[in-house]
C-alpha atoms as a PDB file:
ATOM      1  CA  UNK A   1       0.000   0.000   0.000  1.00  0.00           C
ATOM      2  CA  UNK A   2       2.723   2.420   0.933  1.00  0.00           C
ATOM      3  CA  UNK A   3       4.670   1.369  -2.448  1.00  0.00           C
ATOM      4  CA  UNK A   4       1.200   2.718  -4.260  1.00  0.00           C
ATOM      5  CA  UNK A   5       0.901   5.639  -2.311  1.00  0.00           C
ATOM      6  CA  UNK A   6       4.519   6.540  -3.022  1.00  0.00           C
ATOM      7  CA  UNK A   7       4.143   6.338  -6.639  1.00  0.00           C
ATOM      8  CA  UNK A   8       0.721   8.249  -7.036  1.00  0.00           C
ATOM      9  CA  UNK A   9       2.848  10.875  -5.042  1.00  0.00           C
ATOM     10  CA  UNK A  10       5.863  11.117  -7.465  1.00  0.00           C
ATOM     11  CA  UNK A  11       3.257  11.281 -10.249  1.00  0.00           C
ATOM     12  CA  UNK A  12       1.581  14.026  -8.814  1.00  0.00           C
ATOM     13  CA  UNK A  13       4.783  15.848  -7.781  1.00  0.00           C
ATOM     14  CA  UNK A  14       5.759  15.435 -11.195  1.00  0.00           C
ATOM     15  CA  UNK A  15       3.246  16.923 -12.525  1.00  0.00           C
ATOM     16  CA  UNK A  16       2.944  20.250 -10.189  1.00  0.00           C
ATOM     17  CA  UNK A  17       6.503  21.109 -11.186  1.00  0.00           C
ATOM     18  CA  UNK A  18       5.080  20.004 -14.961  1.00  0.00           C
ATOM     19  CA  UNK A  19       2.664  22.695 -14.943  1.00  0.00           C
ATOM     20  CA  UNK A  20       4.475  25.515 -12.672  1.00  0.00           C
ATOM     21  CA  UNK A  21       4.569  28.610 -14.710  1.00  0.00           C
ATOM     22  CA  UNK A  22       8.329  29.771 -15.615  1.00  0.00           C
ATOM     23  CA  UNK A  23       9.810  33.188 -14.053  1.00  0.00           C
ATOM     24  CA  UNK A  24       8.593  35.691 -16.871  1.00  0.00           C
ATOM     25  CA  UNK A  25      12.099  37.146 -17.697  1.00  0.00           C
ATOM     26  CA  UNK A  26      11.921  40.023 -19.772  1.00  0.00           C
ATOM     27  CA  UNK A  27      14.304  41.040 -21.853  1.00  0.00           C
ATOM     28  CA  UNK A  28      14.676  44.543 -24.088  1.00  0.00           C
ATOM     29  CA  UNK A  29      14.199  44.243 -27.958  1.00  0.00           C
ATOM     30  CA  UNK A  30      14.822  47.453 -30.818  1.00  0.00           C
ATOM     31  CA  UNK A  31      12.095  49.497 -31.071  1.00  0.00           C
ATOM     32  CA  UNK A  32      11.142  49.871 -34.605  1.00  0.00           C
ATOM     33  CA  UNK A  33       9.993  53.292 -36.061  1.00  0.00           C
ATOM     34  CA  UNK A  34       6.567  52.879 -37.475  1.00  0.00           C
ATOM     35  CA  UNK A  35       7.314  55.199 -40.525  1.00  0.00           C
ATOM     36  CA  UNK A  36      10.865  52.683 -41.570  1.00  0.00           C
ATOM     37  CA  UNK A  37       8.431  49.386 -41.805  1.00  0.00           C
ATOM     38  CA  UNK A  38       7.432  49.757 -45.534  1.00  0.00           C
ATOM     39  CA  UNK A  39       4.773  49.086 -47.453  1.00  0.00           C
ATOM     40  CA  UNK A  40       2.233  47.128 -44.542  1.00  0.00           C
ATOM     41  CA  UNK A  41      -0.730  46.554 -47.605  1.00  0.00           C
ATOM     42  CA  UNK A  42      -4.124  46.992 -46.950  1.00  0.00           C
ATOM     43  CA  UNK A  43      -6.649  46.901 -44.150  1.00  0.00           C
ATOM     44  CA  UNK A  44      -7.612  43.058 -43.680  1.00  0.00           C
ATOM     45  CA  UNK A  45     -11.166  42.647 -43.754  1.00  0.00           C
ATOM     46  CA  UNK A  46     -12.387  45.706 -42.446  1.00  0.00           C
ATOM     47  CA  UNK A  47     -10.690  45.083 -39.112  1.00  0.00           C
ATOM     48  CA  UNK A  48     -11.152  48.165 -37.340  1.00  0.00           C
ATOM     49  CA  UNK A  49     -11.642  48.234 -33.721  1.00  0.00           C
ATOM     50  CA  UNK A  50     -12.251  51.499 -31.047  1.00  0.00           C
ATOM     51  CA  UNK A  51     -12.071  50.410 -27.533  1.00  0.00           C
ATOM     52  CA  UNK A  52     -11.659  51.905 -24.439  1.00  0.00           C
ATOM     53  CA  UNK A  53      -9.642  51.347 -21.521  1.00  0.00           C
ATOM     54  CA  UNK A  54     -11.270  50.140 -18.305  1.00  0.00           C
ATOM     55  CA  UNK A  55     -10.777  49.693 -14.628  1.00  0.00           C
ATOM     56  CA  UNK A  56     -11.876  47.231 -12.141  1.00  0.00           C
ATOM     57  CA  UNK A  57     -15.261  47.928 -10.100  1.00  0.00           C
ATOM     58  CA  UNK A  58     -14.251  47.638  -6.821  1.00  0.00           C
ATOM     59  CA  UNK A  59     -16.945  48.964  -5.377  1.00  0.00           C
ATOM     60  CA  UNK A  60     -18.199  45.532  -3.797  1.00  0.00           C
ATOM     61  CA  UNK A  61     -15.085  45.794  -1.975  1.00  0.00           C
ATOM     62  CA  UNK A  62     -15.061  49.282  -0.742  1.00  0.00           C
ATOM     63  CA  UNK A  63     -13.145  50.586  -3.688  1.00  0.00           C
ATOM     64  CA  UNK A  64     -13.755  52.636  -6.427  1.00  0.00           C
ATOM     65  CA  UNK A  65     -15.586  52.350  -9.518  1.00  0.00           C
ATOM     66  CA  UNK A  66     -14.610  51.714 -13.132  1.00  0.00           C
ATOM     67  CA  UNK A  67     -13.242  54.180 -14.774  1.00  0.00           C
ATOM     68  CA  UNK A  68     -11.892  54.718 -17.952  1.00  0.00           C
ATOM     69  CA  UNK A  69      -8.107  55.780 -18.133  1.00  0.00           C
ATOM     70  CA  UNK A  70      -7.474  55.099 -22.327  1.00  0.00           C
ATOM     71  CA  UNK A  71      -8.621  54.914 -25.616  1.00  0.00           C
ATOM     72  CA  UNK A  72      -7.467  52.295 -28.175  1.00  0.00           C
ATOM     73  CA  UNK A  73      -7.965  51.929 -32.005  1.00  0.00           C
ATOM     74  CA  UNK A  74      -6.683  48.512 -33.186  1.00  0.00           C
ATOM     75  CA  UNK A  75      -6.200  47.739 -37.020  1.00  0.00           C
ATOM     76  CA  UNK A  76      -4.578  45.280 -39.221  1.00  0.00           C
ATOM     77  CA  UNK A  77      -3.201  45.122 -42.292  1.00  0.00           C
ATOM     78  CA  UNK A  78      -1.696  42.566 -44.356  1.00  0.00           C
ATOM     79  CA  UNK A  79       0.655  42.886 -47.004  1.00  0.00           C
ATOM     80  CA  UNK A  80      -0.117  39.418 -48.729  1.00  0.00           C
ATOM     81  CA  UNK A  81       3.184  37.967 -45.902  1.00  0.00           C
ATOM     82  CA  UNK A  82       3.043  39.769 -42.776  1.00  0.00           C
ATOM     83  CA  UNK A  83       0.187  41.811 -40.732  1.00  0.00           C
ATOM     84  CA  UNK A  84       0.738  44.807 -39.544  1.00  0.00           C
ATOM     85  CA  UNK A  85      -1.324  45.534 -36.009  1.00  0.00           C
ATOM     86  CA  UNK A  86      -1.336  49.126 -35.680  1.00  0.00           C
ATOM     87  CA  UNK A  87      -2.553  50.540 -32.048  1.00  0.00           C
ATOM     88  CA  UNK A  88      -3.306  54.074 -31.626  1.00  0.00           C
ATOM     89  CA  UNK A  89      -3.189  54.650 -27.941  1.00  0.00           C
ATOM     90  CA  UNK A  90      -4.229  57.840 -26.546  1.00  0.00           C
ATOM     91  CA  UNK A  91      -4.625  58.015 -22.508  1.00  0.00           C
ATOM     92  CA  UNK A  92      -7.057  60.036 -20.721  1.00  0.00           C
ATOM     93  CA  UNK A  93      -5.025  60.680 -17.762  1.00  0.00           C
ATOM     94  CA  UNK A  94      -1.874  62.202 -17.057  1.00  0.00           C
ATOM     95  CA  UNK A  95       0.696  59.614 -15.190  1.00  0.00           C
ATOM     96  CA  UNK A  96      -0.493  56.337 -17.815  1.00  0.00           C
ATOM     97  CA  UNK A  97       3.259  55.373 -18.456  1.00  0.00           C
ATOM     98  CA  UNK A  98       2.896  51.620 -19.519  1.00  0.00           C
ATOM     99  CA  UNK A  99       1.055  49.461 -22.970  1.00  0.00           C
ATOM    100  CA  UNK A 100       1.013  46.014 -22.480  1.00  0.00           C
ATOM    101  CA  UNK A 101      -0.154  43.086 -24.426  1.00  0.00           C
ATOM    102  CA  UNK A 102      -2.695  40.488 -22.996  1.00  0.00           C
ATOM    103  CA  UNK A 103      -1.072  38.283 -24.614  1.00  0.00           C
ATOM    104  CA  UNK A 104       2.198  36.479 -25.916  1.00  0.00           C
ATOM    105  CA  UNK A 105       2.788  38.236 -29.851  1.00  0.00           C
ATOM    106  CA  UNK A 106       4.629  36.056 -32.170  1.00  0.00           C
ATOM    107  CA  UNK A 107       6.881  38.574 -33.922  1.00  0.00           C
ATOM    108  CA  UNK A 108       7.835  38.541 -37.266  1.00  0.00           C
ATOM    109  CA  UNK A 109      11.456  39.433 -37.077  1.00  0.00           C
ATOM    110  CA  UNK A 110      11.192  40.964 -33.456  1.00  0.00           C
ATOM    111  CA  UNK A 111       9.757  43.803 -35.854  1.00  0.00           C
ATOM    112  CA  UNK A 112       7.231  46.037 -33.074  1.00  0.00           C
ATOM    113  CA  UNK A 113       7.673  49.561 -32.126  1.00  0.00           C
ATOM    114  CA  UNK A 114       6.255  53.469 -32.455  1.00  0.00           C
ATOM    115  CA  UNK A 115       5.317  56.127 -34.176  1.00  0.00           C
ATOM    116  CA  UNK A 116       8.959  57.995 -33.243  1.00  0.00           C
ATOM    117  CA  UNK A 117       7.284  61.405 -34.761  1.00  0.00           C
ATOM    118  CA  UNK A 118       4.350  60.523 -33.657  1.00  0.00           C
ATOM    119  CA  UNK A 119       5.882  60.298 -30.307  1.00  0.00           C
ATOM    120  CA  UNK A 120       7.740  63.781 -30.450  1.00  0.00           C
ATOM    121  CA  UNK A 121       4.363  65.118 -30.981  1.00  0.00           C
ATOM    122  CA  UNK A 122       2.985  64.026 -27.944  1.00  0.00           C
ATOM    123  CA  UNK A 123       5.599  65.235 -25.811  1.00  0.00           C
ATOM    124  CA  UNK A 124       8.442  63.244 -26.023  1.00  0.00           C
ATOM    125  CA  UNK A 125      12.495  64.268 -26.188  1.00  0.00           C
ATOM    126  CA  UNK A 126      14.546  64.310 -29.047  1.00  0.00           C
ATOM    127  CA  UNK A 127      13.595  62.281 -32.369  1.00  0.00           C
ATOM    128  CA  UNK A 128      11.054  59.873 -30.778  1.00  0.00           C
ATOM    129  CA  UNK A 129      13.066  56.632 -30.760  1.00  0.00           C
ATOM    130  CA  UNK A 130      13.803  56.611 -26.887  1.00  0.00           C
ATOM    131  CA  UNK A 131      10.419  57.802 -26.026  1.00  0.00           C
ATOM    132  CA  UNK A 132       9.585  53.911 -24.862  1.00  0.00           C
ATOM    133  CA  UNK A 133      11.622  51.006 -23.658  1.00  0.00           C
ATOM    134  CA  UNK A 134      10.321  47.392 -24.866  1.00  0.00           C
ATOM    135  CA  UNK A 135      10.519  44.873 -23.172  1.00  0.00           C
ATOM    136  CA  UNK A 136       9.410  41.234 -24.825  1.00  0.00           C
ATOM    137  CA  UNK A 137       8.424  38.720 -21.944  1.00  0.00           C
ATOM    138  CA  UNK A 138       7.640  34.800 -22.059  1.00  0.00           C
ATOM    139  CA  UNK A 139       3.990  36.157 -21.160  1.00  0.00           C
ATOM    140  CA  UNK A 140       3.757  39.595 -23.333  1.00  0.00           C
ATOM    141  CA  UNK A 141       5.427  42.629 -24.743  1.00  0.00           C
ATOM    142  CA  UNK A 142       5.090  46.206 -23.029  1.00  0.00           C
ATOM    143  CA  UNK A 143       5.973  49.645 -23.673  1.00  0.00           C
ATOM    144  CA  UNK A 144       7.142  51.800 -20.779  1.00  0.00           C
ATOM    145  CA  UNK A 145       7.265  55.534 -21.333  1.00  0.00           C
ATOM    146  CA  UNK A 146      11.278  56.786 -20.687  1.00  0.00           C
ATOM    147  CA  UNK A 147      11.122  58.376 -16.972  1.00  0.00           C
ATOM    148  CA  UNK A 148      12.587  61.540 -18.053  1.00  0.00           C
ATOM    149  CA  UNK A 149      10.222  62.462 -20.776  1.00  0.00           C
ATOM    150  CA  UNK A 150       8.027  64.415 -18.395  1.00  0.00           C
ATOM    151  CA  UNK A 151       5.982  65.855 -20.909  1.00  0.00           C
ATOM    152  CA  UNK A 152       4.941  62.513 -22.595  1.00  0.00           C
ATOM    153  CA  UNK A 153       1.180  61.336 -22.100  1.00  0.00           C
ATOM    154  CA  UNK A 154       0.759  64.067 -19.046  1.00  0.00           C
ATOM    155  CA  UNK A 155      -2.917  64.698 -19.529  1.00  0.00           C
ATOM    156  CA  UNK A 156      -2.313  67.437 -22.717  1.00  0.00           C
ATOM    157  CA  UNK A 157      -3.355  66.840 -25.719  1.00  0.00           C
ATOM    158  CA  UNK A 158      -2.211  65.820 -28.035  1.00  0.00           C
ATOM    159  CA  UNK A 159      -1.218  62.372 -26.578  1.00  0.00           C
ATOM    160  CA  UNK A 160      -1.980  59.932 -29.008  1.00  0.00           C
ATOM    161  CA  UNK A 161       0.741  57.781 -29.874  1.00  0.00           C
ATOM    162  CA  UNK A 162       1.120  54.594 -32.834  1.00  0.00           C
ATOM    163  CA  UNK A 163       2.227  51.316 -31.565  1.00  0.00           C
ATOM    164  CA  UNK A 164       2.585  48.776 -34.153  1.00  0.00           C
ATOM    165  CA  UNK A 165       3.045  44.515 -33.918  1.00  0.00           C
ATOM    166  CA  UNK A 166       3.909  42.749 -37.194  1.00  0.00           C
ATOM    167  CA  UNK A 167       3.195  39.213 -36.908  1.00  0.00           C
ATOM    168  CA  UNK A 168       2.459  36.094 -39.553  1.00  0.00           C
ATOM    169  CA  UNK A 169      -0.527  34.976 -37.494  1.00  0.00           C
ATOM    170  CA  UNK A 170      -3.769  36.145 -38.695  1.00  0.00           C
ATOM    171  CA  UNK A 171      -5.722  38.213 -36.341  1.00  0.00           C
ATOM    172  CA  UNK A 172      -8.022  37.524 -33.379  1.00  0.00           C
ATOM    173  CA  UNK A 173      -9.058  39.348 -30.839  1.00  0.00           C
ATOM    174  CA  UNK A 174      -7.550  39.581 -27.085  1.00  0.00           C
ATOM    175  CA  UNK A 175      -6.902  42.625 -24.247  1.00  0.00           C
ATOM    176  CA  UNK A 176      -4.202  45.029 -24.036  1.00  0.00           C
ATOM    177  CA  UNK A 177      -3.596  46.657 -20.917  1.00  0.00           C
ATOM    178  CA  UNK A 178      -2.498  50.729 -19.772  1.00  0.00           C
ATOM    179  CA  UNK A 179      -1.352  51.268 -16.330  1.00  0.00           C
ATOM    180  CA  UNK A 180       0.690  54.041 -14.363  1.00  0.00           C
ATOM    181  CA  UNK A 181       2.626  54.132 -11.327  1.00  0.00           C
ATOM    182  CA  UNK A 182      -0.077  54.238  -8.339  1.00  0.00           C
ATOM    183  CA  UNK A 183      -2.909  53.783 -10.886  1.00  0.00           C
ATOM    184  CA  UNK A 184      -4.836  51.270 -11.572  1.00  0.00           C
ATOM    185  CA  UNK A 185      -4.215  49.220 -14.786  1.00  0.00           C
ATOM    186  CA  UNK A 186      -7.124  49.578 -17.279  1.00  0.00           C
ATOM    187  CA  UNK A 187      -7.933  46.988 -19.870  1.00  0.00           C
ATOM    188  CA  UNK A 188      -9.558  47.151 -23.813  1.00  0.00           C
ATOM    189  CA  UNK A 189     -10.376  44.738 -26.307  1.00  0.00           C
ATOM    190  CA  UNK A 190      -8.268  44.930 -29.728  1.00  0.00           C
ATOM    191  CA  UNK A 191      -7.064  42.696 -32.635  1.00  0.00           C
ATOM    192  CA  UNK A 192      -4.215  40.600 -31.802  1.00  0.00           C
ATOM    193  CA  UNK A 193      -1.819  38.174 -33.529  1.00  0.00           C
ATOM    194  CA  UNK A 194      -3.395  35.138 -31.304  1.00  0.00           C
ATOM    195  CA  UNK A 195      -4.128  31.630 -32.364  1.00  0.00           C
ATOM    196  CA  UNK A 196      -7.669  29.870 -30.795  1.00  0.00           C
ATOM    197  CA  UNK A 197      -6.051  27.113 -29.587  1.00  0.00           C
ATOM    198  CA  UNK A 198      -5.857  24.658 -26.424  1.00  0.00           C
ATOM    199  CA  UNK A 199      -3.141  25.880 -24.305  1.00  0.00           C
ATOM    200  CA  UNK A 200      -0.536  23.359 -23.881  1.00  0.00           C
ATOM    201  CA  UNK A 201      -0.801  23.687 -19.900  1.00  0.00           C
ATOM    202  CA  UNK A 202      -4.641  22.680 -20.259  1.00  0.00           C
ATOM    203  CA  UNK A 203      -3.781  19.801 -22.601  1.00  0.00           C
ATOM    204  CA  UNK A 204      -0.756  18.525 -20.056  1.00  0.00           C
ATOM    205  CA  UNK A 205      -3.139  19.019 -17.304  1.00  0.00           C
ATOM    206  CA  UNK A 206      -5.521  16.293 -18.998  1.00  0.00           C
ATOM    207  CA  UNK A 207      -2.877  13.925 -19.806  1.00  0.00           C
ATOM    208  CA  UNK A 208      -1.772  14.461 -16.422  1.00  0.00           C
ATOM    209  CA  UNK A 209      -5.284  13.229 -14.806  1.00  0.00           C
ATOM    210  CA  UNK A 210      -5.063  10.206 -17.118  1.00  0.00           C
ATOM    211  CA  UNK A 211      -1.753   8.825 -15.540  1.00  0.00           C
ATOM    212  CA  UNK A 212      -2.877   9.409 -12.278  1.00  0.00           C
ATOM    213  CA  UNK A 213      -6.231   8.153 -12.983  1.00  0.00           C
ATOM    214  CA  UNK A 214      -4.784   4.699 -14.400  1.00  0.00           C
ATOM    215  CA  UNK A 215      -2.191   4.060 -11.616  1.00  0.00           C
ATOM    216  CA  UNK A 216      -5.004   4.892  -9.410  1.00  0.00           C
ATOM    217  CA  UNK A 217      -7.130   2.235 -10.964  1.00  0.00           C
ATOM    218  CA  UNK A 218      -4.775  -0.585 -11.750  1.00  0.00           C
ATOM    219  CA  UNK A 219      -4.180   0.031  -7.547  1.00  0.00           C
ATOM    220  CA  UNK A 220      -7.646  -0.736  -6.929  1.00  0.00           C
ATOM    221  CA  UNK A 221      -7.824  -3.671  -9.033  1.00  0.00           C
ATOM    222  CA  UNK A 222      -4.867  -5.063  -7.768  1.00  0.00           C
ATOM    223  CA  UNK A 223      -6.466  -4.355  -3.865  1.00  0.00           C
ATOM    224  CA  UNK A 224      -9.867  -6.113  -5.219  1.00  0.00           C
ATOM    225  CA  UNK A 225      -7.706  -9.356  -6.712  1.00  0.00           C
ATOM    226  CA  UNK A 226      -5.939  -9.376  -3.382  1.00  0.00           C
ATOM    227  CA  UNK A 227      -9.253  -9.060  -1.017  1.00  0.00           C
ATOM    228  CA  UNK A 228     -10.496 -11.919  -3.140  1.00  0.00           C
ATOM    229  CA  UNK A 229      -8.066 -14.331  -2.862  1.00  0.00           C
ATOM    230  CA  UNK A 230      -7.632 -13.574   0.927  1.00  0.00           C
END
């Protein structure tokens, strides 16, 4: 019995540390200026998308209500090779200093970036291209606005600034994210390069429950054939 017990254990331990997420390490790619991509084709099939960016209610909890702290206009186009996602981000309050993906972009040639004129526009130093750092995760890709560009997204307008992802993956749709320092992080539906697919976790997980499941079972038939013959 203890043998059994010790095996269904290992299994299980096996699997915990199977399924354990990885440290997302980030690590900083080349931002790309959105006027150097080339030609980036047509608008795919209409897709056109205005969202805005929402808060949490937390009102059930004593907190405050949603609010919204963005706007975001997603669009892709596709070039007959690659899609272009273009994100116009404009926040609504001063102190928004990060975009984040919802999601894990394949990149087509670690090609992402901004609008560097764009960027200048809204506020930020020089020629645009240090107005963000980006940083590509194992969980998404973010934008954070350079510390010293005081006068980037601080509540003036104009603050609208062009991301762009360029991806081979056709588009679905999935959440990006804006957040500040001390403010809560606000989240908006847009196109995104994202597959609709099991996620390998969930499809370990099941084959996972099957082991155990048929250790567990040839332990109870064994148990039975031993009861009997007792």
């Amino acid at each position: 019995m203890r043998a059994r017990v010790g095996i269904l254990g290992i299994i299980v331990l096996a699997v915990a540390l199977v399924l354990t997420p990885a440290a997302a390490s980030a690590v900083l790619i080349s931002g790309v200026d959105y006027a150097t991509i080339g030609p980036i084709g047509t608008v795919y099939q209409g897709d056109v998308m205005i969202s805005t960016f929402m808060t949490s209610d937390l009102t059930a909890q004593g907190g405050p209500p949603s609010v919204a702290n963005g706007q975001i206009t997603s669009s892709v186009y596709y070039n007959g090779t690659v899609f272009t996602y273009v994100l116009q981000v404009t926040p609504l309050q001063a102190g928004e200093s990060r975009l984040s993906t919802g999601f894990l972009p394949a990149l087509y040639n670690n090609s992402a970036g901004w609008d560097f004129t764009g960027a200048v526009l809204a506020g930020a130093p020089g020629t645009g291209s240090t107005a963000f750092t980006e940083n590509l995760s194992s969980t998404n890709l973010g934008w954070t606005k350079l510390s010293t560009a005081t006068a980037l997204w601080d509540g003036i307008s104009p603050d609208l600034v062009t991301f762009f992802i360029q991806s081979t993956v056709a588009p679905g749709l999935s959440t990006y994210n804006l957040s500040g320092t001390g403010l809560p992080n606000g989240s908006a539906a847009g196109f995104a390069p994202v597959a609709a697919a099991v996620s390998e976790p969930g499809s370990l997980l099941l084959v996972a429950f099957g082991v155990v499941g048929t250790v567990a079972m040839a332990s109870r038939r064994r148990g039975f054939r031993a009861n009997r013959a007792a």
